[in-house]
C-alpha atoms as a PDB file:
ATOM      1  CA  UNK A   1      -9.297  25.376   3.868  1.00  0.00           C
ATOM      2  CA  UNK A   2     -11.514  22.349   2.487  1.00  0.00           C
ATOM      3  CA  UNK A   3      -9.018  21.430   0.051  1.00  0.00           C
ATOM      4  CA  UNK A   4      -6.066  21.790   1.951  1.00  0.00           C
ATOM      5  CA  UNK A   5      -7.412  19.162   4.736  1.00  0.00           C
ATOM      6  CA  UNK A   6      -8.849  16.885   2.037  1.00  0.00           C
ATOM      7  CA  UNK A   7      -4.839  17.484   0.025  1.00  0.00           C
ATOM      8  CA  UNK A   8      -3.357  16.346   3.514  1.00  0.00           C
ATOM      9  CA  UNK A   9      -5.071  13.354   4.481  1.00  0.00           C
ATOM     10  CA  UNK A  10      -4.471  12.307   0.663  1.00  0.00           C
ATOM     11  CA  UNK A  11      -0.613  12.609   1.629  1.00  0.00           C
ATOM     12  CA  UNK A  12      -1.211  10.592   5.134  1.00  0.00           C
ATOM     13  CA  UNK A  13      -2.960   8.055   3.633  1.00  0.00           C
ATOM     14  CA  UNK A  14      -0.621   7.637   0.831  1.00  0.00           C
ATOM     15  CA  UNK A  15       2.727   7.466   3.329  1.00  0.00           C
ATOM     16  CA  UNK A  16       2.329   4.281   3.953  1.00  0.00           C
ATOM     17  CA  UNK A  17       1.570   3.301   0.438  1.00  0.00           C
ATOM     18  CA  UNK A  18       5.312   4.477  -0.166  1.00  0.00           C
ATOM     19  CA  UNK A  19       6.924   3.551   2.842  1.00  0.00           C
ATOM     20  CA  UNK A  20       5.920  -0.040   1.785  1.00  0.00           C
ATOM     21  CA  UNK A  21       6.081   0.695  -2.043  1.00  0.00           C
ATOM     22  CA  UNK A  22       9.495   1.800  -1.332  1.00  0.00           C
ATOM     23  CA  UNK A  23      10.587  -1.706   0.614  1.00  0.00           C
ATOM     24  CA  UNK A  24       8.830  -3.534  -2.571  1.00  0.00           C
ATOM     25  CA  UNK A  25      10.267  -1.799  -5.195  1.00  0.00           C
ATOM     26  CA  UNK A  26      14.099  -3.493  -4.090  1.00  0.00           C
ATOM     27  CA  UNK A  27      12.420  -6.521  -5.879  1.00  0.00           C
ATOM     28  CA  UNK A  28      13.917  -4.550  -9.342  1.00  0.00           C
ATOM     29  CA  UNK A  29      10.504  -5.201 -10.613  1.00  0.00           C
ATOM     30  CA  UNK A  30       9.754  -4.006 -14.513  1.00  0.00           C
ATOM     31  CA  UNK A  31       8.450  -0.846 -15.021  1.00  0.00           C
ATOM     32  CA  UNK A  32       4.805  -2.406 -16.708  1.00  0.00           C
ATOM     33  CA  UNK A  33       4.489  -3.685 -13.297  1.00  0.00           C
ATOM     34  CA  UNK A  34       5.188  -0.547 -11.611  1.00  0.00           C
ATOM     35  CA  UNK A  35       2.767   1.223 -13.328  1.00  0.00           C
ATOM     36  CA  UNK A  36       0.284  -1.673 -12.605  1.00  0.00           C
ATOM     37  CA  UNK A  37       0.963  -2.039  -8.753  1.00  0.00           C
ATOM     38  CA  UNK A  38       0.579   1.654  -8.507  1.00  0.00           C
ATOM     39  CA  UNK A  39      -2.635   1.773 -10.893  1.00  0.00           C
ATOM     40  CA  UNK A  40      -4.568  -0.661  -8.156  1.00  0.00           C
ATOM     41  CA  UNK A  41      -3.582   1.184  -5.684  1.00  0.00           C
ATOM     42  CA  UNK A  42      -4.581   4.528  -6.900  1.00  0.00           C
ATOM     43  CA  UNK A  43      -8.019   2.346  -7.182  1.00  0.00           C
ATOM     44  CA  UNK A  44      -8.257   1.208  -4.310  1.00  0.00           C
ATOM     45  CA  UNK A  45      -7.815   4.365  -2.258  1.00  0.00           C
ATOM     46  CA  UNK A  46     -10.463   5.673  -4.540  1.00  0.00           C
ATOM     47  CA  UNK A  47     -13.255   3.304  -3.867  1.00  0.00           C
ATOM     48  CA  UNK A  48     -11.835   1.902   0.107  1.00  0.00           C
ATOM     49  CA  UNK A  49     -13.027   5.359   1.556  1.00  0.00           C
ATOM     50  CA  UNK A  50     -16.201   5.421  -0.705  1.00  0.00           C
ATOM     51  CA  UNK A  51     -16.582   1.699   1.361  1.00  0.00           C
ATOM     52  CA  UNK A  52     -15.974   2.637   4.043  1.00  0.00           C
ATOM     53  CA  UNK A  53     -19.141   5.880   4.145  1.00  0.00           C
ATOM     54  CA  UNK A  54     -21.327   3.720   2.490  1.00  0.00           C
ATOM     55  CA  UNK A  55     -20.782   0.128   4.265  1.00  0.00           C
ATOM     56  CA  UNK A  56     -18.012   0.224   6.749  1.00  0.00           C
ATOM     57  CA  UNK A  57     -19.374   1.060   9.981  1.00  0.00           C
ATOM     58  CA  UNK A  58     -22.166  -1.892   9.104  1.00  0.00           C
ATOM     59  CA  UNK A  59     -19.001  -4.276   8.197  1.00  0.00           C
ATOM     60  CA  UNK A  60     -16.562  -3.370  10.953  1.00  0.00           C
ATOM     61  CA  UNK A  61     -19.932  -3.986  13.457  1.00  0.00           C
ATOM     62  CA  UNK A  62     -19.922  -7.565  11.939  1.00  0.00           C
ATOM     63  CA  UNK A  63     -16.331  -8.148  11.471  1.00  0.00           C
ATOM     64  CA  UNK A  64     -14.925  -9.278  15.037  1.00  0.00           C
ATOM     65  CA  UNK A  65     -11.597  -8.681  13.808  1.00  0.00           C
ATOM     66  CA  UNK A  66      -9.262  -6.191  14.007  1.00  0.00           C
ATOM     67  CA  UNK A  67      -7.852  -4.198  10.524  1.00  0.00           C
ATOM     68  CA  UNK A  68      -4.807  -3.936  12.048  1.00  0.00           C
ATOM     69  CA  UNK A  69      -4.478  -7.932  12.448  1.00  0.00           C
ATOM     70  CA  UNK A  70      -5.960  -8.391   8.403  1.00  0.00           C
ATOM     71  CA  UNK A  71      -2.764  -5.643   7.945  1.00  0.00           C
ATOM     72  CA  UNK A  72      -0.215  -8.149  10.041  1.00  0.00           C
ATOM     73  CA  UNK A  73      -1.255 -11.099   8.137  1.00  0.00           C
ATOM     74  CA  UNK A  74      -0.962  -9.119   4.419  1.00  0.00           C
ATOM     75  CA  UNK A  75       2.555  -7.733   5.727  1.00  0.00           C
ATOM     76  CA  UNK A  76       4.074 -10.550   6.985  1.00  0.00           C
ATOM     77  CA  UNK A  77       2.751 -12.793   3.725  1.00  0.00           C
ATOM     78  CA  UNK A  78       4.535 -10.079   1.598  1.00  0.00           C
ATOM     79  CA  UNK A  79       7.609  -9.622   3.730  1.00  0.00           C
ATOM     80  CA  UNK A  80       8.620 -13.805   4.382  1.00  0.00           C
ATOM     81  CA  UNK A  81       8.109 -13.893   0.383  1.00  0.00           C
ATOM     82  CA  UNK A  82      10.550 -11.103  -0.349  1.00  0.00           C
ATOM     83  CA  UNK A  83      13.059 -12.348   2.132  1.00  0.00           C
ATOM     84  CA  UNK A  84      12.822 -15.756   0.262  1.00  0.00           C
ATOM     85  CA  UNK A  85      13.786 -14.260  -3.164  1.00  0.00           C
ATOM     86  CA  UNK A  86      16.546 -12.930  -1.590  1.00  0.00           C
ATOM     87  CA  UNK A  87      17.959 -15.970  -1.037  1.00  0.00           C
ATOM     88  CA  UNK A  88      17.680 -17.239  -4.800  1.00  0.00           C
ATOM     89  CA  UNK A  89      20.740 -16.774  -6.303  1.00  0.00           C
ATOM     90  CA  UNK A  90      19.687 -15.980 -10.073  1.00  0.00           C
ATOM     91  CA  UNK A  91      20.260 -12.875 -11.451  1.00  0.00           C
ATOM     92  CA  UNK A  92      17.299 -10.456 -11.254  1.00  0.00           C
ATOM     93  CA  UNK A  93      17.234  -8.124 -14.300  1.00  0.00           C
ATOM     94  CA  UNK A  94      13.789  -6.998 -14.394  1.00  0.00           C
ATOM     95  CA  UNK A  95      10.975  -9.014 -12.476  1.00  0.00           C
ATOM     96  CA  UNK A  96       7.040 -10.152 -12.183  1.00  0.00           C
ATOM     97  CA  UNK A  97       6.090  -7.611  -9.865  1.00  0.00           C
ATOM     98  CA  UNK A  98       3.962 -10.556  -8.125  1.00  0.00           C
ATOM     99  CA  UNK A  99       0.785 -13.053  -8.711  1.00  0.00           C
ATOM    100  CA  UNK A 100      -2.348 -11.316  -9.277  1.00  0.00           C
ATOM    101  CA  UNK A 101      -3.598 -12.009  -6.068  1.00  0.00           C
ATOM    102  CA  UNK A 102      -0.364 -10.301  -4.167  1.00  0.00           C
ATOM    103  CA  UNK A 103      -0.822  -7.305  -6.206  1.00  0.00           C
ATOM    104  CA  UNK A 104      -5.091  -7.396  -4.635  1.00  0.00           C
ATOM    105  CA  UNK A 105      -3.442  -8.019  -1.319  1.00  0.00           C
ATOM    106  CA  UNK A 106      -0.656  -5.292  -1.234  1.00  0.00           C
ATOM    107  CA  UNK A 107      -3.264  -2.456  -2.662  1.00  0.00           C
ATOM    108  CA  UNK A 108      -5.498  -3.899   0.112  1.00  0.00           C
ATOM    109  CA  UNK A 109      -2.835  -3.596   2.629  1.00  0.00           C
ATOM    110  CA  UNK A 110      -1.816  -0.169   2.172  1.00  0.00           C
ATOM    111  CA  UNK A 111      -5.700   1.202   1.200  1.00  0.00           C
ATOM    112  CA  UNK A 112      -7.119  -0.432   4.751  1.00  0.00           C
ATOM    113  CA  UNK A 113      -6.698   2.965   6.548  1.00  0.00           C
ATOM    114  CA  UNK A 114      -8.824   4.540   3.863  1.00  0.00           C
ATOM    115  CA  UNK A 115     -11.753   2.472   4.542  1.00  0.00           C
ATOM    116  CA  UNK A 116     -11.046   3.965   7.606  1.00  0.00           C
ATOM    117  CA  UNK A 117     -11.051   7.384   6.783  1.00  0.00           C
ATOM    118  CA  UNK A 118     -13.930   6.385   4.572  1.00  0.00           C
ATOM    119  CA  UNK A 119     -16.501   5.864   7.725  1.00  0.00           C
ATOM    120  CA  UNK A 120     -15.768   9.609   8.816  1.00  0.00           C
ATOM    121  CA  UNK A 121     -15.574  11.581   5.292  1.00  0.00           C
ATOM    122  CA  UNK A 122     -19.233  12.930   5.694  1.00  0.00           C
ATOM    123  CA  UNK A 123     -18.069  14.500   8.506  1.00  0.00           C
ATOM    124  CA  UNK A 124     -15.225  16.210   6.163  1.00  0.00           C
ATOM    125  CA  UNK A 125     -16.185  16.827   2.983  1.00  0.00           C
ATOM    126  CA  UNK A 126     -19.178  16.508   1.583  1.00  0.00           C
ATOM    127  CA  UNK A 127     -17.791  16.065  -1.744  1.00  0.00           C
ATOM    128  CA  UNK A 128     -17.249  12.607  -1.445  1.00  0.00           C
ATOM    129  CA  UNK A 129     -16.309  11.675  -5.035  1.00  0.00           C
ATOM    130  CA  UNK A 130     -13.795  14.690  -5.177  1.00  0.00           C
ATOM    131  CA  UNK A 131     -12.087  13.255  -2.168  1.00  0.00           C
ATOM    132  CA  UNK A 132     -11.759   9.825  -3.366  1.00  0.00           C
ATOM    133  CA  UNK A 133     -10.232  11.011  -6.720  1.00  0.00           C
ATOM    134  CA  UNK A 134      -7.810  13.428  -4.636  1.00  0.00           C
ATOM    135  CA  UNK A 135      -6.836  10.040  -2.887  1.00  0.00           C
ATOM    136  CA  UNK A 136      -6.421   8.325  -5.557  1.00  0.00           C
ATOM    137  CA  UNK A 137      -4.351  10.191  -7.547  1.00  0.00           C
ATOM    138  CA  UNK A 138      -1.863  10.878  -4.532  1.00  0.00           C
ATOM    139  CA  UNK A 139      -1.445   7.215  -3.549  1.00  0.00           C
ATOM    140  CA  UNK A 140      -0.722   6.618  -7.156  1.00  0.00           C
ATOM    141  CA  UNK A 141       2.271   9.107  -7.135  1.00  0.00           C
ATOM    142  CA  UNK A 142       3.441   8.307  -4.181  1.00  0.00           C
ATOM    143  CA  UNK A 143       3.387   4.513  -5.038  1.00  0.00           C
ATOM    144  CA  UNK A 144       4.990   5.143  -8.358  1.00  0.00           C
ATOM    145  CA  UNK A 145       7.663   7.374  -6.761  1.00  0.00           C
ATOM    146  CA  UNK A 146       8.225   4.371  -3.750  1.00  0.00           C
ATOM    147  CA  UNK A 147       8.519   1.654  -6.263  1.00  0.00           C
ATOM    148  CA  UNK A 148      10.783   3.922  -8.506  1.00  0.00           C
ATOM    149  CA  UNK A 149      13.591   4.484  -5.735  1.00  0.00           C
ATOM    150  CA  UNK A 150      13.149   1.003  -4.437  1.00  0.00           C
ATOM    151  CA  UNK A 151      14.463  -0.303  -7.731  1.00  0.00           C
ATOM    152  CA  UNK A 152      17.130   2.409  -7.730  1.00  0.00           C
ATOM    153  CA  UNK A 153      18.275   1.414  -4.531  1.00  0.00           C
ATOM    154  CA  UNK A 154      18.525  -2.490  -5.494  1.00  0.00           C
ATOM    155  CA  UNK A 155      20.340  -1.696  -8.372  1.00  0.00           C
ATOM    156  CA  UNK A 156      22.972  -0.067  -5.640  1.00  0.00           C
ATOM    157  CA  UNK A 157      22.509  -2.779  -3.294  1.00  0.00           C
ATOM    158  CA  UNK A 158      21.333  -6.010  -4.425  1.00  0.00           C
ATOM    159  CA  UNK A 159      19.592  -8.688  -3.035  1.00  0.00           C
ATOM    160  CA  UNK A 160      20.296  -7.440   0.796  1.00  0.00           C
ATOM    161  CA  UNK A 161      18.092  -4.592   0.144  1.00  0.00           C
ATOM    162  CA  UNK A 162      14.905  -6.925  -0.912  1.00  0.00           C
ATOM    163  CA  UNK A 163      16.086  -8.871   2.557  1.00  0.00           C
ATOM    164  CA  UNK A 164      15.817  -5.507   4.060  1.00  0.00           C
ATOM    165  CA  UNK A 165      12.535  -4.606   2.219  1.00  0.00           C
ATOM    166  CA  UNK A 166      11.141  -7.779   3.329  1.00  0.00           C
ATOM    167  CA  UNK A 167      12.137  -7.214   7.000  1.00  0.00           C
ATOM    168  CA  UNK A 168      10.880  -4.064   6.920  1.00  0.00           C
ATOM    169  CA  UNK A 169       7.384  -4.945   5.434  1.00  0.00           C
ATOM    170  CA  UNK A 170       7.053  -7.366   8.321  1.00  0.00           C
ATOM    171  CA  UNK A 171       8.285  -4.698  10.991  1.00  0.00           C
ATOM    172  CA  UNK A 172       5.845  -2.449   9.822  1.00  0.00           C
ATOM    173  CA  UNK A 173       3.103  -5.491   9.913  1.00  0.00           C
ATOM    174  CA  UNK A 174       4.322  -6.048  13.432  1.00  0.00           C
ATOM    175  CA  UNK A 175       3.800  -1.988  14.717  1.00  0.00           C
ATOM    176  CA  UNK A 176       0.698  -1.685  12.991  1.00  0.00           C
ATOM    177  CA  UNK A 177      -0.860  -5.213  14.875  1.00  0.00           C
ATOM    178  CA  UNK A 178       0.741  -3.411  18.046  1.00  0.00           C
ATOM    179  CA  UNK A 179      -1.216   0.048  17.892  1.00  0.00           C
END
């Protein structure tokens, strides 16, 4: 029963990691930077819920400001830059995913909520380092997979579905500042 709750809040956390992988991956970006963006991802949900047991509930004490505002300002960043290369009229064979420091900020983005998760895990597993792997490896996949079909559907699309993906990323920024 252990593993099965530990396997399904590796799947929750990771849905959002593809929902927004999934917007992203209309960009057509190159499959080295596929691998990459879902690589520091997969890293991210492995150490952001180690974080959060360890330091998290001393940070988010400190920290006067919401996640969910830090996950607005990271969206709509993301989102008003993708609309933007929609609008460029070159042709977009294969792409830089993004700077180095968008790639940080997306895996940040979609790893907050295992911080979160992070501050309660002693009170689910006590196999902390099992847990974080589990997430890690689940985030990657489903990163890999969102990025995968988001190029798939560009290539049916074109540049109206990184509009969309953009406007999405920003909708998403929006709920998540509203709950």
């Amino acid at each position: 029963m252990h593993a099965l709750i530990i396997i399904i809040i590796a799947i929750s956390l990771s849905m959002d990691a593809f929902s927004l992988s999934l917007a992203y991956g209309t960009l057509n970006i190159n499959k080295k930077d596929i691998r990459l963006l879902s690589f520091v991802v997969g890293m991210y949900h492995f150490f952001m819920p180690l974080l959060g047991m360890f330091i998290g509930s001393i940070i988010l004490s400190l920290l006067p400001i919401s996640p969910n505002i830090i996950v607005f300002i990271v969206l709509l960043f993301i989102g008003i830059e993708m609309i933007g290369e929609s609008r460029n009229n070159h042709t977009r064979e294969d792409m830089q995913v993004m700077n180095i420091r968008d790639l940080f900020l997306f895996a940040f983005a979609v790893s907050l909520d295992s911080f979160s998760v992070g501050i309660g895990l002693k009170s689910i597993s006590q196999h902390f380092v099992l847990s974080a792997i589990t997430f890690s490896f689940t985030s990657f996949f489903f990163t890999y997979i969102g990025l995968i079909l988001g190029k798939k559907i560009n290539n049916k699309l074109g540049s109206i579905s990184t509009f969309i993906g953009g406007m999405v990323l920003i909708l998403i920024g929006v709920i998540t500042l509203l709950t």
